[in-house]
C-alpha atoms as a PDB file:
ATOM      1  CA  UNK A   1     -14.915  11.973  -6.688  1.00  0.00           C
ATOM      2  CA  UNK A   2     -11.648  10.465  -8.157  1.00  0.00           C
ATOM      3  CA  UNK A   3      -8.635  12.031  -8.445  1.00  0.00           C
ATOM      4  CA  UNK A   4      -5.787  10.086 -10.433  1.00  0.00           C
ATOM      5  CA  UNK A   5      -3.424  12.839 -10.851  1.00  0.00           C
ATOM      6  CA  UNK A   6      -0.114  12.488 -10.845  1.00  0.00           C
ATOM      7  CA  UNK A   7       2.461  15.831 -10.715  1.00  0.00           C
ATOM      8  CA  UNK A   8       5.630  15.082 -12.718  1.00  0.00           C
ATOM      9  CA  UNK A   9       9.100  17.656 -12.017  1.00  0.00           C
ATOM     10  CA  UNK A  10       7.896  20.222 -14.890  1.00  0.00           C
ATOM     11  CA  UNK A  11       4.701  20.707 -13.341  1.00  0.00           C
ATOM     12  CA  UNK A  12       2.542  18.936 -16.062  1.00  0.00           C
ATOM     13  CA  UNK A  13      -0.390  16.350 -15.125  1.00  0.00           C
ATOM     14  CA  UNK A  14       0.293  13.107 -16.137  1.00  0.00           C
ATOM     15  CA  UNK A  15      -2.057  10.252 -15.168  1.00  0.00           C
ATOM     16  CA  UNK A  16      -1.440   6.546 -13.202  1.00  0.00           C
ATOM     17  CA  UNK A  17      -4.532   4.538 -13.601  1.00  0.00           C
ATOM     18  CA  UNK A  18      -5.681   2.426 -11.002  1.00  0.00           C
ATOM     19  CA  UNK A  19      -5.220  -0.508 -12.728  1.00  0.00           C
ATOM     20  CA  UNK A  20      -1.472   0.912 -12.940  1.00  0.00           C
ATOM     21  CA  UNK A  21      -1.390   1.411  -9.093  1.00  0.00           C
ATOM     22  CA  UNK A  22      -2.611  -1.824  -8.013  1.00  0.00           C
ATOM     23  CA  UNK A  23       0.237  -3.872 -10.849  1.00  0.00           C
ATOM     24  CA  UNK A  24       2.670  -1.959 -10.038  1.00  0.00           C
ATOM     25  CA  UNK A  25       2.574  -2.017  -5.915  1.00  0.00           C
ATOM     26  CA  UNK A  26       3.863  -4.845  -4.158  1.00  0.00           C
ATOM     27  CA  UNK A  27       3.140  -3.450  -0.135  1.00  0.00           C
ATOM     28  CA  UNK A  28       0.419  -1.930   1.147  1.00  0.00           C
ATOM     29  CA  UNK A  29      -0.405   0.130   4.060  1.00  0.00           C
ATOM     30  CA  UNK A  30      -3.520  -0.346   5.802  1.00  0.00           C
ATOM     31  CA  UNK A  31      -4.041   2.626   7.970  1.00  0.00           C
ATOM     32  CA  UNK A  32      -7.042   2.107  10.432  1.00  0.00           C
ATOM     33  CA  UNK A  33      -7.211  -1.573  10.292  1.00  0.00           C
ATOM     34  CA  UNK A  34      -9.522  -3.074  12.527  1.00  0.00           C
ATOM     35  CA  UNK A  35      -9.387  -6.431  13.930  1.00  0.00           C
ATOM     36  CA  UNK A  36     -13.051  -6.656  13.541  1.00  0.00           C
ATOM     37  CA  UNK A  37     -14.562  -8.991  10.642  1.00  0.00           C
ATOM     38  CA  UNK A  38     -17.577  -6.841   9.949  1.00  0.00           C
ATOM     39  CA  UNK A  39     -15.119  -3.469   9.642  1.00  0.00           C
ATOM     40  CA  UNK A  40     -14.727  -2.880   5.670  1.00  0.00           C
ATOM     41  CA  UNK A  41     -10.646  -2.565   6.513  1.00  0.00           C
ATOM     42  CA  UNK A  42     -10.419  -6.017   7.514  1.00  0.00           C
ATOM     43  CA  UNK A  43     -12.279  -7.361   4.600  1.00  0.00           C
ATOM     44  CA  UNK A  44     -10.172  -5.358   2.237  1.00  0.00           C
ATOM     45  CA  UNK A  45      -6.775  -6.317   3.688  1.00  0.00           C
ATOM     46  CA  UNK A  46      -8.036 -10.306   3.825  1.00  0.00           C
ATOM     47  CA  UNK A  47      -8.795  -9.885  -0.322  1.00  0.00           C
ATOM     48  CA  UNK A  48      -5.408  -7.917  -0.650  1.00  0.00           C
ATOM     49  CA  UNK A  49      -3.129 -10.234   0.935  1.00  0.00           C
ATOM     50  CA  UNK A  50      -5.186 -13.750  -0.600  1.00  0.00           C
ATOM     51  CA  UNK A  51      -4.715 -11.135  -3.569  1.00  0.00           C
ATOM     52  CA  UNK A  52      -0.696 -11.207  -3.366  1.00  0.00           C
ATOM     53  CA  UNK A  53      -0.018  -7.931  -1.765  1.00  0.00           C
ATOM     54  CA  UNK A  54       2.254  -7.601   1.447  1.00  0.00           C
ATOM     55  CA  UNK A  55      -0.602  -5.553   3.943  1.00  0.00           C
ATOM     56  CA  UNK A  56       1.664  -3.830   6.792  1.00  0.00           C
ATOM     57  CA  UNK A  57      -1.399  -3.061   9.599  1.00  0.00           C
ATOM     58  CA  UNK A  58      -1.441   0.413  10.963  1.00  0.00           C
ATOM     59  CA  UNK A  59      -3.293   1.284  13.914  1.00  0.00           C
ATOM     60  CA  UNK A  60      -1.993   2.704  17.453  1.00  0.00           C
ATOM     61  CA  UNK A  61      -3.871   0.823  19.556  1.00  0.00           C
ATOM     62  CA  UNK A  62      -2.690  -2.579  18.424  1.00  0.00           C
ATOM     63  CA  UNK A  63       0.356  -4.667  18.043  1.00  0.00           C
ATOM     64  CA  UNK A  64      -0.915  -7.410  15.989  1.00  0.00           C
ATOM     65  CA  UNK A  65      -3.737  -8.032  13.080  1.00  0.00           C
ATOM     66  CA  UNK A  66      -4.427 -11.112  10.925  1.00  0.00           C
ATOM     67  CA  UNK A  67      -1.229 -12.255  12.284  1.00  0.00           C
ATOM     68  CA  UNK A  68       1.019  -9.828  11.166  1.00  0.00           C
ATOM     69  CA  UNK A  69       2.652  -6.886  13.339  1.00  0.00           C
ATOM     70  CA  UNK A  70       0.865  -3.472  13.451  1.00  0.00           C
ATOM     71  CA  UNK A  71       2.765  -0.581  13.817  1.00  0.00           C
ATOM     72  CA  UNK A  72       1.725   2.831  15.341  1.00  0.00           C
ATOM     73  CA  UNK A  73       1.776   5.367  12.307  1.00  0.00           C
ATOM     74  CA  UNK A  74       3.337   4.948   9.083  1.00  0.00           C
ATOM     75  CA  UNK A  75       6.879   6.342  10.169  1.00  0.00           C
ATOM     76  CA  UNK A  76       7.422   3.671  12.361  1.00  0.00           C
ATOM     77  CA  UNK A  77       7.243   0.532   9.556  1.00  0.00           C
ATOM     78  CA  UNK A  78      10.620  -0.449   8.935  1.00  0.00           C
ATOM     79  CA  UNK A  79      10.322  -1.214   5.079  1.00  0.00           C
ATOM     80  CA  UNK A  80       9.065   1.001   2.047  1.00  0.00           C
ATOM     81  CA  UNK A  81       5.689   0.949   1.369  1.00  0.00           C
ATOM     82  CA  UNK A  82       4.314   2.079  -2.226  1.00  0.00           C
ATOM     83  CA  UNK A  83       0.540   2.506  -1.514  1.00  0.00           C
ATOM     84  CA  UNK A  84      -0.764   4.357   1.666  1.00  0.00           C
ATOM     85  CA  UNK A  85      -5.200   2.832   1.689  1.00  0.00           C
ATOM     86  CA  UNK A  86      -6.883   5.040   4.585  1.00  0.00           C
ATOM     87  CA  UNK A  87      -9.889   4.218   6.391  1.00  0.00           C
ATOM     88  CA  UNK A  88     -10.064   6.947   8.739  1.00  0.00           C
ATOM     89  CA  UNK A  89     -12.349   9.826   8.786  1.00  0.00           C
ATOM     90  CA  UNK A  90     -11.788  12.302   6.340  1.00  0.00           C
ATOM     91  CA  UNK A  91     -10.531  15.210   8.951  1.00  0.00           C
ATOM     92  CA  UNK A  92      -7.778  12.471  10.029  1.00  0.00           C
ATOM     93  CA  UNK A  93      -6.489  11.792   6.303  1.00  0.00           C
ATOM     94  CA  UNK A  94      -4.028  15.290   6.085  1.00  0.00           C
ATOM     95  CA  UNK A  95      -2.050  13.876   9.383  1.00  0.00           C
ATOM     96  CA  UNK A  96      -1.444  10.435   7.270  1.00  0.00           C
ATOM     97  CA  UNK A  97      -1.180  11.924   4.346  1.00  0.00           C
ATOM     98  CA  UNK A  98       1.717  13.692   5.361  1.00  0.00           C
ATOM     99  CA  UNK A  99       3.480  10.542   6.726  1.00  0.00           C
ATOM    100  CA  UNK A 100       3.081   8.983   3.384  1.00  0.00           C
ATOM    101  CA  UNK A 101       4.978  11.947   1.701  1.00  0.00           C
ATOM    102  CA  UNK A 102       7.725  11.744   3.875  1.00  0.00           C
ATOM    103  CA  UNK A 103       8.264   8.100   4.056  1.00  0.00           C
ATOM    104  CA  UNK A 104       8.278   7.846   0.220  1.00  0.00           C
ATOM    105  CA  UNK A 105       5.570   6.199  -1.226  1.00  0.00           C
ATOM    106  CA  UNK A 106       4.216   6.071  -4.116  1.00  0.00           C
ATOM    107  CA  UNK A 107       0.278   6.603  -3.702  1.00  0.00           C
ATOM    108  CA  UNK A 108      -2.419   7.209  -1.404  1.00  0.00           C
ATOM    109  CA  UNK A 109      -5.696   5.577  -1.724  1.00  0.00           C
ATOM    110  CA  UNK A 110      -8.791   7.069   0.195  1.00  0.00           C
ATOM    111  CA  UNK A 111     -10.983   4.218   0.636  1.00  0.00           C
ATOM    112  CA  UNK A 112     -15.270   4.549  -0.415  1.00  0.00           C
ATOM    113  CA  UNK A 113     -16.871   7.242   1.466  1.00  0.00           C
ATOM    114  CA  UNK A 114     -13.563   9.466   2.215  1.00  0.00           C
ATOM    115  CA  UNK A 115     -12.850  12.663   0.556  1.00  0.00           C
ATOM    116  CA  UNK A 116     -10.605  15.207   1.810  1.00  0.00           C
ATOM    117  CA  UNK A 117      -9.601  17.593  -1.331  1.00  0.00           C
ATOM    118  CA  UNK A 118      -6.779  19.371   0.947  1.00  0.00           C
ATOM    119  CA  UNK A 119      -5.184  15.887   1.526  1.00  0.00           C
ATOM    120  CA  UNK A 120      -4.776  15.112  -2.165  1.00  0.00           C
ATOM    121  CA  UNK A 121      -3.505  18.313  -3.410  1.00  0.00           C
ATOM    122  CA  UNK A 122      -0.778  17.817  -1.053  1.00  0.00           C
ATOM    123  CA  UNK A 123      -0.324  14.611  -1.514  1.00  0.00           C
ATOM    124  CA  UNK A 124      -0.519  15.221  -5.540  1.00  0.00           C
ATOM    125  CA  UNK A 125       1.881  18.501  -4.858  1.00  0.00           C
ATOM    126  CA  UNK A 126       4.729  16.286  -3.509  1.00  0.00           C
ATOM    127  CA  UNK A 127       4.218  13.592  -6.481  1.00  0.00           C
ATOM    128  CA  UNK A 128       1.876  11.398  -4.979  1.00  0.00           C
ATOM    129  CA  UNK A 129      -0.934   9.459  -7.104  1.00  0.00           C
ATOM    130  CA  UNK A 130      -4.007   9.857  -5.541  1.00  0.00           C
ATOM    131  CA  UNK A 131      -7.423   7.754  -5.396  1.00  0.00           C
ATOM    132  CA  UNK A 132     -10.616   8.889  -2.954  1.00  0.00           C
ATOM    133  CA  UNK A 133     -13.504   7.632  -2.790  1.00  0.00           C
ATOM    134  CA  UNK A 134     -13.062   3.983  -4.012  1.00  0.00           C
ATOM    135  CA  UNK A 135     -12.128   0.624  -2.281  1.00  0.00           C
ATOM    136  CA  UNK A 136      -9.151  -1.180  -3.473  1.00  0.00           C
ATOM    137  CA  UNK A 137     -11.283  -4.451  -3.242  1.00  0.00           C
ATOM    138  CA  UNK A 138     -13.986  -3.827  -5.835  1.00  0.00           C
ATOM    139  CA  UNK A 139     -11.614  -1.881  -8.076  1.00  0.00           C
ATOM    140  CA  UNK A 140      -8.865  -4.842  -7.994  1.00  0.00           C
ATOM    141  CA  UNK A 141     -12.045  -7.671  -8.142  1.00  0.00           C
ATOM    142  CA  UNK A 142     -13.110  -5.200 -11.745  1.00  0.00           C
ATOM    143  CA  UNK A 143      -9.833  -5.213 -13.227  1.00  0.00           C
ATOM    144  CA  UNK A 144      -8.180  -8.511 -12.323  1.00  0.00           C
ATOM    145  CA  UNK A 145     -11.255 -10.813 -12.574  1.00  0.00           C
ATOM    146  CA  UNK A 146     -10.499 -14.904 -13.322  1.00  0.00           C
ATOM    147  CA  UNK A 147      -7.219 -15.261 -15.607  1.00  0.00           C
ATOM    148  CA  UNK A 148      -6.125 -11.445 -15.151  1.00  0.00           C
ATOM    149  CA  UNK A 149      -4.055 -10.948 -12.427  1.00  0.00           C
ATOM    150  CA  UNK A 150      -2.024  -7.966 -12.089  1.00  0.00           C
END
């Protein structure tokens, strides 16, 4: 399940590709990254950041990951952020969506495995792009292979 819906001020549907999302988005939230090598969220914020993106770590029980600060919940990061990617279980995702609607950005990304269709029709309600089920890893590595970046 995919949803790439995007709600514009008259109420139509107009669509934001992925391949849109990942150009045009410079910071990225990781909520739920572990410190852990073998955790997918690790593995995905090391290819994001060698990737050119600006991760921002988000997990309460931590200060620090790969080096950079970690902050508690998305509220608490002191810079915009355009794209929100969850790893949390999908009865956690509302709570975090939420926090990306009111801190402004841009998209939320539910990462392979999460689906929580509540979540993204808010999320799509307040003008949110939307992605569940996919990993921002294999769908950057398909559309910015050798010679394409974004």
């Amino acid at each position: 399940v995919t949803i790439l819906r995007r709600r514009n001020h008259a109420g139509r549907a107009s669509i934001r590709s992925i391949e849109a999302i990942l150009k045009n988005c410079d910071t990225v939230a990781i909520v739920g990254l572990s410190p852990k090598e073998s955790r997918p969220s690790h593995n995905v914020a090391i290819y994001l950041q060698a990737n050119g993106y600006r991760i921002v770590p988000v997990n309460p029980r931590l200060t620090e990951v790969l080096g950079i600060p970690c902050y508690p919940n998305l509220k608490a990061i002191p810079h915009p952020v355009e794209l929100v990617d969850i790893f949390r279980r999908p009865e956690e995702v509302f709570s975090v969506v939420e926090e990306a609607i009111q801190i402004g950005a841009e998209a939320v990304w539910m990462q392979l495995g999460i689906v929580n269709e509540a979540a993204a029709s808010l999320a799509e309600k307040a003008g949110l792009d939307v992605v569940m089920d996919k990993c921002t890893a294999i769908e950057h590595k398909a559309l910015f292979r050798a010679g394409n970046p974004p």
